[in-house]
C-alpha atoms as a PDB file:
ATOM      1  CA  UNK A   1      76.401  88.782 103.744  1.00  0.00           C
ATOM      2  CA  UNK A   2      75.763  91.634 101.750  1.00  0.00           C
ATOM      3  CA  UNK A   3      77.304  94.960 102.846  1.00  0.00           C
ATOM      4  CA  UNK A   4      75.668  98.196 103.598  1.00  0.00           C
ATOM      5  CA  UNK A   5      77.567 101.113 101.460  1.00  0.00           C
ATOM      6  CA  UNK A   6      78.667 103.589 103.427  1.00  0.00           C
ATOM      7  CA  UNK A   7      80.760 105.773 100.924  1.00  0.00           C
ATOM      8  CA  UNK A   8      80.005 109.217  99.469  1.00  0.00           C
ATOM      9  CA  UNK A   9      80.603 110.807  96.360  1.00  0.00           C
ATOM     10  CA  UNK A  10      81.983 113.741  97.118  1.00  0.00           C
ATOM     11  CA  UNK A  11      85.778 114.481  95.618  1.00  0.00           C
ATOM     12  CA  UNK A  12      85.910 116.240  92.304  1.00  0.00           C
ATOM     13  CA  UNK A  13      87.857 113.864  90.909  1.00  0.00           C
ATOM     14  CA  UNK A  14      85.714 110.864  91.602  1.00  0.00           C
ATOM     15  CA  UNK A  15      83.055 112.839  90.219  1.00  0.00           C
ATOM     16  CA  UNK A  16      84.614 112.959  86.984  1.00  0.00           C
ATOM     17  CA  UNK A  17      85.863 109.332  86.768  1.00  0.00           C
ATOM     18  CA  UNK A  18      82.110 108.586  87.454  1.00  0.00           C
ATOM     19  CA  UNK A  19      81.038 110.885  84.744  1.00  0.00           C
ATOM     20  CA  UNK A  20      82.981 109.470  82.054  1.00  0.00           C
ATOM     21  CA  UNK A  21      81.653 105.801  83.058  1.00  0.00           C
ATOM     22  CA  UNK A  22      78.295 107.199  83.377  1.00  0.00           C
ATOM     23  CA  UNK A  23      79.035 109.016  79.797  1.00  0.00           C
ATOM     24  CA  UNK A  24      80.746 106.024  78.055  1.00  0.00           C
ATOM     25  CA  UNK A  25      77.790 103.540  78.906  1.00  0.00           C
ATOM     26  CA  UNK A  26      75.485 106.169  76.973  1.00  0.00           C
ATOM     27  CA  UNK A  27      77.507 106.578  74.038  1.00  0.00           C
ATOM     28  CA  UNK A  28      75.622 104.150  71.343  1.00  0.00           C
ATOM     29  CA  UNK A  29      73.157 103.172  74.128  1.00  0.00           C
ATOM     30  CA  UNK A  30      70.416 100.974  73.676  1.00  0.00           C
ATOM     31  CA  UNK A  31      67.155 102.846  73.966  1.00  0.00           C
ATOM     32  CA  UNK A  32      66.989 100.898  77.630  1.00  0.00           C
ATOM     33  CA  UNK A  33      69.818 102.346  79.059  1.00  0.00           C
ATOM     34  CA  UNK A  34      69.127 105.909  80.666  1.00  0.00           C
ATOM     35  CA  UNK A  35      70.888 108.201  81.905  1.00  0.00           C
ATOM     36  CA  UNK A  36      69.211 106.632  85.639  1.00  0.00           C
ATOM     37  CA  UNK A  37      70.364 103.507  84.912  1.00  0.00           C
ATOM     38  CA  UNK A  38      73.671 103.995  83.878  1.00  0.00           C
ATOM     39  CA  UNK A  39      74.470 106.584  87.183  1.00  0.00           C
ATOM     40  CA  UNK A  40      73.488 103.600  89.193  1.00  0.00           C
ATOM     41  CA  UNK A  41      75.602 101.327  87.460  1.00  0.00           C
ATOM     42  CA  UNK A  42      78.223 103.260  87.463  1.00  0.00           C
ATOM     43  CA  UNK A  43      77.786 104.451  91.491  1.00  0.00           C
ATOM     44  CA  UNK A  44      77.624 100.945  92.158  1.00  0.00           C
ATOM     45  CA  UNK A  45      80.872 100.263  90.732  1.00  0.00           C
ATOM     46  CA  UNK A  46      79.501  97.337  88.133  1.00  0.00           C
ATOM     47  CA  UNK A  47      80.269  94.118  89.267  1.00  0.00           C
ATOM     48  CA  UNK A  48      81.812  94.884  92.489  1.00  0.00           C
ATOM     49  CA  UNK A  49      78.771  96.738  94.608  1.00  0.00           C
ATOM     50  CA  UNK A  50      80.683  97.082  97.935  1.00  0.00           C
ATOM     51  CA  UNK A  51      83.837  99.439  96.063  1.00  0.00           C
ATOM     52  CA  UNK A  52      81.100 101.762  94.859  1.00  0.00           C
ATOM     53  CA  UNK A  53      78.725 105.057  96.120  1.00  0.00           C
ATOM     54  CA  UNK A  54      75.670 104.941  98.241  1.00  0.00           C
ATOM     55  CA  UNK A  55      75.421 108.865  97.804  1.00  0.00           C
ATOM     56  CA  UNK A  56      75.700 111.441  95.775  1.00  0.00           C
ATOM     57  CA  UNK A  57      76.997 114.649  97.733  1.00  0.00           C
ATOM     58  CA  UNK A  58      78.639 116.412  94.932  1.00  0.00           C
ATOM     59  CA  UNK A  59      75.795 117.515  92.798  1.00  0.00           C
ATOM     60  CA  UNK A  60      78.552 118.393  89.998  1.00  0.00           C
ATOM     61  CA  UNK A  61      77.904 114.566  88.773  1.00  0.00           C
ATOM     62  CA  UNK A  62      74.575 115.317  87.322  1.00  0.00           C
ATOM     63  CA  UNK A  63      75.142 118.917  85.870  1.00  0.00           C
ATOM     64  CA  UNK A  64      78.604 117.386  83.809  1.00  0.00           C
ATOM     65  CA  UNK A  65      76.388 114.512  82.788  1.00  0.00           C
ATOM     66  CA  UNK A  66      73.369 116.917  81.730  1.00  0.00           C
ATOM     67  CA  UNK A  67      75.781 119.481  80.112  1.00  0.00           C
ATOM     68  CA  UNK A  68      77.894 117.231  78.251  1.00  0.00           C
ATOM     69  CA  UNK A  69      74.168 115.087  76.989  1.00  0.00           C
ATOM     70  CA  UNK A  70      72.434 118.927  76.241  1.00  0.00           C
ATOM     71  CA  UNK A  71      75.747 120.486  74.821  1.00  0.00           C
ATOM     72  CA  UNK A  72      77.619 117.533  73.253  1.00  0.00           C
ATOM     73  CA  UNK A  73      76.733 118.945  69.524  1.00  0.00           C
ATOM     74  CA  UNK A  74      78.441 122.201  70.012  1.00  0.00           C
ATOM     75  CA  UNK A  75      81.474 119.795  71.958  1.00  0.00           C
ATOM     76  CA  UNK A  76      81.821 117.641  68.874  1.00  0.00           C
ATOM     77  CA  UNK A  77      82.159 120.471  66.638  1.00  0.00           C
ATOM     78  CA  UNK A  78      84.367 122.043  68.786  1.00  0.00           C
ATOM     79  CA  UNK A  79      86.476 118.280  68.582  1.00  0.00           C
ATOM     80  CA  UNK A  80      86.552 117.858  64.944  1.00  0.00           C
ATOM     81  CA  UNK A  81      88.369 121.315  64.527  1.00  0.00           C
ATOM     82  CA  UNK A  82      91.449 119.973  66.282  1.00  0.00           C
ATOM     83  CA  UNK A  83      91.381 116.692  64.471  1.00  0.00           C
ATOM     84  CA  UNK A  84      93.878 116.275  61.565  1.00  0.00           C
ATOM     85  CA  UNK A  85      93.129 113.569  58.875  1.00  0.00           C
ATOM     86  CA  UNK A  86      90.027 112.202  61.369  1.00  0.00           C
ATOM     87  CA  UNK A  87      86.292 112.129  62.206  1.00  0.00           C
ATOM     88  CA  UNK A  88      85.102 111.910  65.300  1.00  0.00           C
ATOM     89  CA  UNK A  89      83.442 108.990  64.715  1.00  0.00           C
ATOM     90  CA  UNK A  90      86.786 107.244  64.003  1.00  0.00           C
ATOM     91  CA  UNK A  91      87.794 108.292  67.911  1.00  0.00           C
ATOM     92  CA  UNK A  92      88.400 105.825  70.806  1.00  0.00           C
ATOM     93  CA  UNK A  93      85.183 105.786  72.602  1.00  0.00           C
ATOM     94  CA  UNK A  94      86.727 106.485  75.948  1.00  0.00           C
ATOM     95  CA  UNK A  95      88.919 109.293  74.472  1.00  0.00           C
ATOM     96  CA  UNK A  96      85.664 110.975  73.496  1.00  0.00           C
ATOM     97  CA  UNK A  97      84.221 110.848  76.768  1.00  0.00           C
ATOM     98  CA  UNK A  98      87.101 112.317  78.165  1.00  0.00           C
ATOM     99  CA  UNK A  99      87.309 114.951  75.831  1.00  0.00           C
ATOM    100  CA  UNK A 100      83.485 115.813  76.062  1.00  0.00           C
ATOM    101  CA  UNK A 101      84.020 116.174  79.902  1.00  0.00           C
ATOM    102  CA  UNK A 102      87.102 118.663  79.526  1.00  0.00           C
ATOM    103  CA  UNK A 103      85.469 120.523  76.751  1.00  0.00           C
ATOM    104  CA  UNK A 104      82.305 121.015  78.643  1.00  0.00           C
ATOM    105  CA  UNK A 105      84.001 122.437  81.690  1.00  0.00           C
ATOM    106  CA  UNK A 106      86.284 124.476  79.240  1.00  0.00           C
ATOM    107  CA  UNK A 107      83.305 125.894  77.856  1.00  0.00           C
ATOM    108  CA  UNK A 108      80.265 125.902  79.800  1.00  0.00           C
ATOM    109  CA  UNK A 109      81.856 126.186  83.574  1.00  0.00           C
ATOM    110  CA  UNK A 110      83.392 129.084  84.859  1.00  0.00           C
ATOM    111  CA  UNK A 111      87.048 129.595  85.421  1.00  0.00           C
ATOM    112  CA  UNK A 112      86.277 130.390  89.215  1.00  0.00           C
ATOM    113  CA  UNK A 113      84.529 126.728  89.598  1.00  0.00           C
ATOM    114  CA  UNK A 114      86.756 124.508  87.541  1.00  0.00           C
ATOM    115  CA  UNK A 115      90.338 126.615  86.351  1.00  0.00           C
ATOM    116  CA  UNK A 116      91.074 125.423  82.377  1.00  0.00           C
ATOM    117  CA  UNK A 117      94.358 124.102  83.856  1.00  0.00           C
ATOM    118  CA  UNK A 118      92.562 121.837  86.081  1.00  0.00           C
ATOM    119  CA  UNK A 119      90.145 120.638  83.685  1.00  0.00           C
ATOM    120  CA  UNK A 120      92.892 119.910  81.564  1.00  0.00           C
ATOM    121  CA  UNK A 121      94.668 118.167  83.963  1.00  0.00           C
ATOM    122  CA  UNK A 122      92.091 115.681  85.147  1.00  0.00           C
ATOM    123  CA  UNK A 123      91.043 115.023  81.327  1.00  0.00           C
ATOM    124  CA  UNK A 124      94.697 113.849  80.748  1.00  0.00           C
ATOM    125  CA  UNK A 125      94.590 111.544  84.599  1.00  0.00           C
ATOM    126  CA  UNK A 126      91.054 110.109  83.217  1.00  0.00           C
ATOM    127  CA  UNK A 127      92.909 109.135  79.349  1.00  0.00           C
ATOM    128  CA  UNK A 128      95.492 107.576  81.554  1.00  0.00           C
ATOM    129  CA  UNK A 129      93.248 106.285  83.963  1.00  0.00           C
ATOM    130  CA  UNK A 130      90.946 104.610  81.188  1.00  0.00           C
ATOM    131  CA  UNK A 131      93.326 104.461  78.396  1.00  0.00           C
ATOM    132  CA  UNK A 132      96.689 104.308  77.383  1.00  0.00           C
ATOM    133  CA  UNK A 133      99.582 106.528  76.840  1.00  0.00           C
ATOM    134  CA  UNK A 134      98.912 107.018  73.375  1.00  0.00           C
ATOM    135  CA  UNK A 135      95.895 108.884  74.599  1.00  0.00           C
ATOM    136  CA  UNK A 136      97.022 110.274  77.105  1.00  0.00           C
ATOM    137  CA  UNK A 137      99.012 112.630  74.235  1.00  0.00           C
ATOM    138  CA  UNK A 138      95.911 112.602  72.039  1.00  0.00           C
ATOM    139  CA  UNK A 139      94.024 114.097  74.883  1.00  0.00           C
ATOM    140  CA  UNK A 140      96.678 116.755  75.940  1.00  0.00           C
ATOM    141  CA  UNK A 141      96.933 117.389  72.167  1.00  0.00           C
ATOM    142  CA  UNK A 142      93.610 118.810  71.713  1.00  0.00           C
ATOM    143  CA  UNK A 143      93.160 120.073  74.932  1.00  0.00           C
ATOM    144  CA  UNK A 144      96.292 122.492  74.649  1.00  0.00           C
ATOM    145  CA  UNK A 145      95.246 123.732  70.905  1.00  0.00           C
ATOM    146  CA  UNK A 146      91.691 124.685  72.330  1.00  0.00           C
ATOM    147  CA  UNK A 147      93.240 126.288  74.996  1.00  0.00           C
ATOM    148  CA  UNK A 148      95.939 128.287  72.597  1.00  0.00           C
ATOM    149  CA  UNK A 149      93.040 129.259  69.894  1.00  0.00           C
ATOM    150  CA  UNK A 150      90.955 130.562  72.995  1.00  0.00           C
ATOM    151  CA  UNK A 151      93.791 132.688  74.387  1.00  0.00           C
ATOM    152  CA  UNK A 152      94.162 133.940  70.902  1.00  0.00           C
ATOM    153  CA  UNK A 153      90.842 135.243  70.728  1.00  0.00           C
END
């Protein structure tokens, strides 16, 4: 018996946690994998349809997953100046992801829609969510020097 979805998408946080899935499954993509495909993937929770989204009601999902896509140059520069003795092509995948989420809404979003200390915080739940805690301090790590060189300014 197959089950009729009835949950939404609508909690901030969800949205991120999908937008890092979303995100990860497009890092080194096959040309086959879109952005489309991947959402749905992702909304559908993989392997395990009946745990995942029928809708969409936060529209935040697609603009993260457009912004981080259309801005993720500037975001990786923006990376590799906090990086000591690394590339950002030597990064965990998933602590990428995260980071391109928190950057973009450090950014690109204003301070009335997502605060920096909130976007902070939910970039260091989604390392420790999706990583470990090793991460997790990798993650804050950056996070907190953009945040001091931006004050600075």
């Amino acid at each position: 018996m197959v089950t009729q979805l009835t949950n939404k998408l609508n909690k901030r946080r969800q949205v991120r946690e999908k937008a890092v899935q979303i995100l990860f499954q497009l890092v080194d993509a096959p040309d086959y994998l879109t952005e489309e495909v991947a959402t749905e993937f992702a909304l559908e929770a993989g392997n395990d349809p009946e745990a995942g989204f029928d809708e969409v009601e936060d529209q935040y999902l697609f603009e993260l997953i457009k912004g981080v896509q259309e801005n993720r140059d500037e975001i990786d520069q923006t990376i590799e100046k906090y990086l000591s003795d690394w590339t950002i092509d030597r990064l965990n995948r998933i602590d990428l992801v995260v980071l391109r989420v928190a950057l973009y809404e450090l950014m690109y979003v204003s301070r009335e829609t997502v605060p920096a200390k909130v976007a902070v915080n939910e970039a260091i739940d989604l390392s420790k969510l999706f990583s470990d805690e090793k991460s997790r301090r990798f993650v804050s790590g950056v996070l907190s020097e953009y945040l001091k060189q931006i004050e600075t300014e």
